[in-house]
Structure formats: C-alpha cells, structure tokens
C-alpha atoms as a PDB file:
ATOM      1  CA  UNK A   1     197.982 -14.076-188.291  1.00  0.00           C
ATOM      2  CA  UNK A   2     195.256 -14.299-190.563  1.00  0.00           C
ATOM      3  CA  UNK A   3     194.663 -16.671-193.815  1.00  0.00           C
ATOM      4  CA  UNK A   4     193.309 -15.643-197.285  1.00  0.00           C
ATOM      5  CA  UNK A   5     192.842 -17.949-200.401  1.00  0.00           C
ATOM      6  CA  UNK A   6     194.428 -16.197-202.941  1.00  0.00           C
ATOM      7  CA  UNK A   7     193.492 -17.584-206.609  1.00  0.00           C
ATOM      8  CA  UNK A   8     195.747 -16.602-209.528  1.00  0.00           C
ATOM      9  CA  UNK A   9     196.297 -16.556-212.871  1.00  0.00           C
ATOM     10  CA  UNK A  10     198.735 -19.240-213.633  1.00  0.00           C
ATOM     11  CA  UNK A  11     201.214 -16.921-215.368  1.00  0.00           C
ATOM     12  CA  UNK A  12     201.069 -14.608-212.222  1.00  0.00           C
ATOM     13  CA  UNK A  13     201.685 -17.493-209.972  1.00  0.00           C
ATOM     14  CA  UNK A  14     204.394 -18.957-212.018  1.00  0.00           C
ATOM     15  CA  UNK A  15     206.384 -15.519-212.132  1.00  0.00           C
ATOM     16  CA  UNK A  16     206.016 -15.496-207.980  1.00  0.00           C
ATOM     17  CA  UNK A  17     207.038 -18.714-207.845  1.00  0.00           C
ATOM     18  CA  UNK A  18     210.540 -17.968-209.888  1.00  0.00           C
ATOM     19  CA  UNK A  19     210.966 -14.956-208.052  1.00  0.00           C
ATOM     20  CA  UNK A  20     210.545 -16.168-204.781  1.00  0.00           C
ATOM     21  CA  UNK A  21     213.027 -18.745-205.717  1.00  0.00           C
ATOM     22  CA  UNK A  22     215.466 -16.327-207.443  1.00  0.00           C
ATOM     23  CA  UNK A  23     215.403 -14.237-203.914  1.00  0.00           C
ATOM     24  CA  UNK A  24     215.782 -17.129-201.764  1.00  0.00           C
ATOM     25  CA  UNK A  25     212.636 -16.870-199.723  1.00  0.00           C
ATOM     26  CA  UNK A  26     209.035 -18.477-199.392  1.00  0.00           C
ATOM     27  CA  UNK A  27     206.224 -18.059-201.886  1.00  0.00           C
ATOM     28  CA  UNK A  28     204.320 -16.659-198.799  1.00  0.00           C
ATOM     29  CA  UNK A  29     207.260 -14.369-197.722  1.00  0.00           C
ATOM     30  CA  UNK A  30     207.582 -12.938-201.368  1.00  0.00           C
ATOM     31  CA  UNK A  31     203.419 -12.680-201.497  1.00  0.00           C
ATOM     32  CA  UNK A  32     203.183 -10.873-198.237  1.00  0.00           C
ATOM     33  CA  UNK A  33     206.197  -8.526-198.953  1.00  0.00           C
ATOM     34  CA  UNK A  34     204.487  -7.600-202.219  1.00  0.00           C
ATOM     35  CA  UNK A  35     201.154  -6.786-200.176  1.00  0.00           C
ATOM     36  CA  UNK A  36     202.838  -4.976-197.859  1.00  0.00           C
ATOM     37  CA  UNK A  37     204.838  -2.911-200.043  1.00  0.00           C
ATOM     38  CA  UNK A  38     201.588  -2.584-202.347  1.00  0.00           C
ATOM     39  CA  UNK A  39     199.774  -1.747-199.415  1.00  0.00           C
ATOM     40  CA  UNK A  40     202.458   0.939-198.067  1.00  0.00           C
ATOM     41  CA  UNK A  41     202.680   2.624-201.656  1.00  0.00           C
ATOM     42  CA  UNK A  42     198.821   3.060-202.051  1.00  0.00           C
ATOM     43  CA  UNK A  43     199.144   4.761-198.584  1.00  0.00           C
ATOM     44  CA  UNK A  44     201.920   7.201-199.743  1.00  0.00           C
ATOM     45  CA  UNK A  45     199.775   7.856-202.865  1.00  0.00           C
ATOM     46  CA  UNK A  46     196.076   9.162-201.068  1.00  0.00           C
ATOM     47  CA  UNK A  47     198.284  10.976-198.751  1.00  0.00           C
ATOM     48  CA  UNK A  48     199.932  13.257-201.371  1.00  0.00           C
ATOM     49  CA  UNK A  49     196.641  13.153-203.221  1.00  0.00           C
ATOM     50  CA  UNK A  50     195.150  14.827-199.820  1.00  0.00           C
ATOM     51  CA  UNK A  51     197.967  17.373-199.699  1.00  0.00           C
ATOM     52  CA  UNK A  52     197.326  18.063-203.221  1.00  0.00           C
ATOM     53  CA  UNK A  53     193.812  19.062-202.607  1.00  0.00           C
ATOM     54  CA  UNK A  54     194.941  21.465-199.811  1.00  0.00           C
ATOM     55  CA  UNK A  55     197.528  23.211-201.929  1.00  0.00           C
ATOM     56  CA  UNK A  56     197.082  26.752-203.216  1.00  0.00           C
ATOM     57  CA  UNK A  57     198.037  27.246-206.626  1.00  0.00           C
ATOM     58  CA  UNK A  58     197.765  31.126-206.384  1.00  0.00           C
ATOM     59  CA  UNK A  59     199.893  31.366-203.021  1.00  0.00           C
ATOM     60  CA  UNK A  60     202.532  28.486-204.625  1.00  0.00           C
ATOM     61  CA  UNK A  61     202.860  31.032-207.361  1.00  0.00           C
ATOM     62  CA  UNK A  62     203.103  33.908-205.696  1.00  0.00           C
ATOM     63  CA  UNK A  63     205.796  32.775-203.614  1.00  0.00           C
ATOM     64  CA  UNK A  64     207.840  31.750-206.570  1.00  0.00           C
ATOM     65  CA  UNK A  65     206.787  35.351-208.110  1.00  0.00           C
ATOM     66  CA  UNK A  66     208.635  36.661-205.235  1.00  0.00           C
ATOM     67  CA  UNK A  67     212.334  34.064-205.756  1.00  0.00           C
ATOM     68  CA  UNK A  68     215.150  36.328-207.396  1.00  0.00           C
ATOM     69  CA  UNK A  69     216.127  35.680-210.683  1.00  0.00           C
ATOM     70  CA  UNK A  70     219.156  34.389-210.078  1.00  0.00           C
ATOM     71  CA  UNK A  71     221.100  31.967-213.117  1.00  0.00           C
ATOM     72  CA  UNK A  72     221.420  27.882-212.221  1.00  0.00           C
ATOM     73  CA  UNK A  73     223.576  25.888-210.488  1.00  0.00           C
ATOM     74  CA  UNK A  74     226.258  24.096-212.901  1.00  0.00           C
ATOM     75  CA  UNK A  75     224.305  21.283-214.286  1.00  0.00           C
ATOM     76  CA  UNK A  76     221.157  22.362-212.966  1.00  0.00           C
ATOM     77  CA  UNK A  77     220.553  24.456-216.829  1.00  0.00           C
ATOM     78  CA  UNK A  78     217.315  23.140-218.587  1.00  0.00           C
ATOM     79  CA  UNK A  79     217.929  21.276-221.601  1.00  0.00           C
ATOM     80  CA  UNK A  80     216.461  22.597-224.503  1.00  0.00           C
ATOM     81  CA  UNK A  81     213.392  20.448-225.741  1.00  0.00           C
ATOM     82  CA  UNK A  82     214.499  19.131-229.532  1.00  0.00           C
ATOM     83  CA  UNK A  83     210.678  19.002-231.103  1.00  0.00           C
ATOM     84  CA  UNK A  84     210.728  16.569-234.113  1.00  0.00           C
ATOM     85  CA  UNK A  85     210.520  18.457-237.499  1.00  0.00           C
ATOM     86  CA  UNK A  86     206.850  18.135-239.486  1.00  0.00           C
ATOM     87  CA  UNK A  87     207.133  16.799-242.776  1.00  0.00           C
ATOM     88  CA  UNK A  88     204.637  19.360-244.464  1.00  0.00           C
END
C-alpha cells in the first residue's frame, strides 16, 4: 500500500468529511473509493474514445440503409421536438 499527501481545498475536504460520515466509513475509505471509481470511469471513457476512432461512419450507415422500415415498438415513437415560438 502506498501513501500520497493529498492537499485540498477546505470546502472539498469538508464535503468528504460529511460524506464519509453520512456513509458510515473512513475519510480514507471514501477518498480511495472516489479514486478508484474516478480512476475506473476515465478507463471506460479512452476505451470508447478508441472504439470511436475505429468506427466507420459509411459502413454504420449503410447497414442501417439496409434495416426495413418497419413502425416502433409501443412507446418506443419519437416525441415530437416542441421548438419555442420567435417573437418577430
């Protein structure tokens, strides 16, 4: 296990404090759960962003080019966008 001064704003360390209290666990637990979970969602993110930059727009396209028209699910119907009237 490894050690790291962390320096905060007061405000930030304030909120952790109450929240680690609220949930019944340590300052540390609370800190190194948010890391972690910080840590796991950056992850997520660069992976889709990598994913993204392999995708084909053209061959996504075409494939959906090729899906029969066919009418929506029961409560799957878009809603039609209500655009706010301009006062001319």
């Amino acid at each position: 296990m490894s050690t790291y001064p962390l320096r905060l704003a007061d405000h930030v360390m304030e909120e952790a404090k109450q929240a680690a209290a609220e949930d019944n666990v340590s300052l540390n637990q609370l800190l190194s759960a948010f890391i972690a979970d910080g840590i796991g969602h950056r992850r997520a993110i660069l992976s889709l962003q990598k994913r993204a930059a392999r995708g084909n727009v053209d061959a996504a396209l075409s494939i959906l080019d090729r899906a029969p028209d066919a009418e929506p699910d029961p409560g799957d119907e878009l809603l039609e966008e209500k655009r706010p009237s301009r006062a001319r």
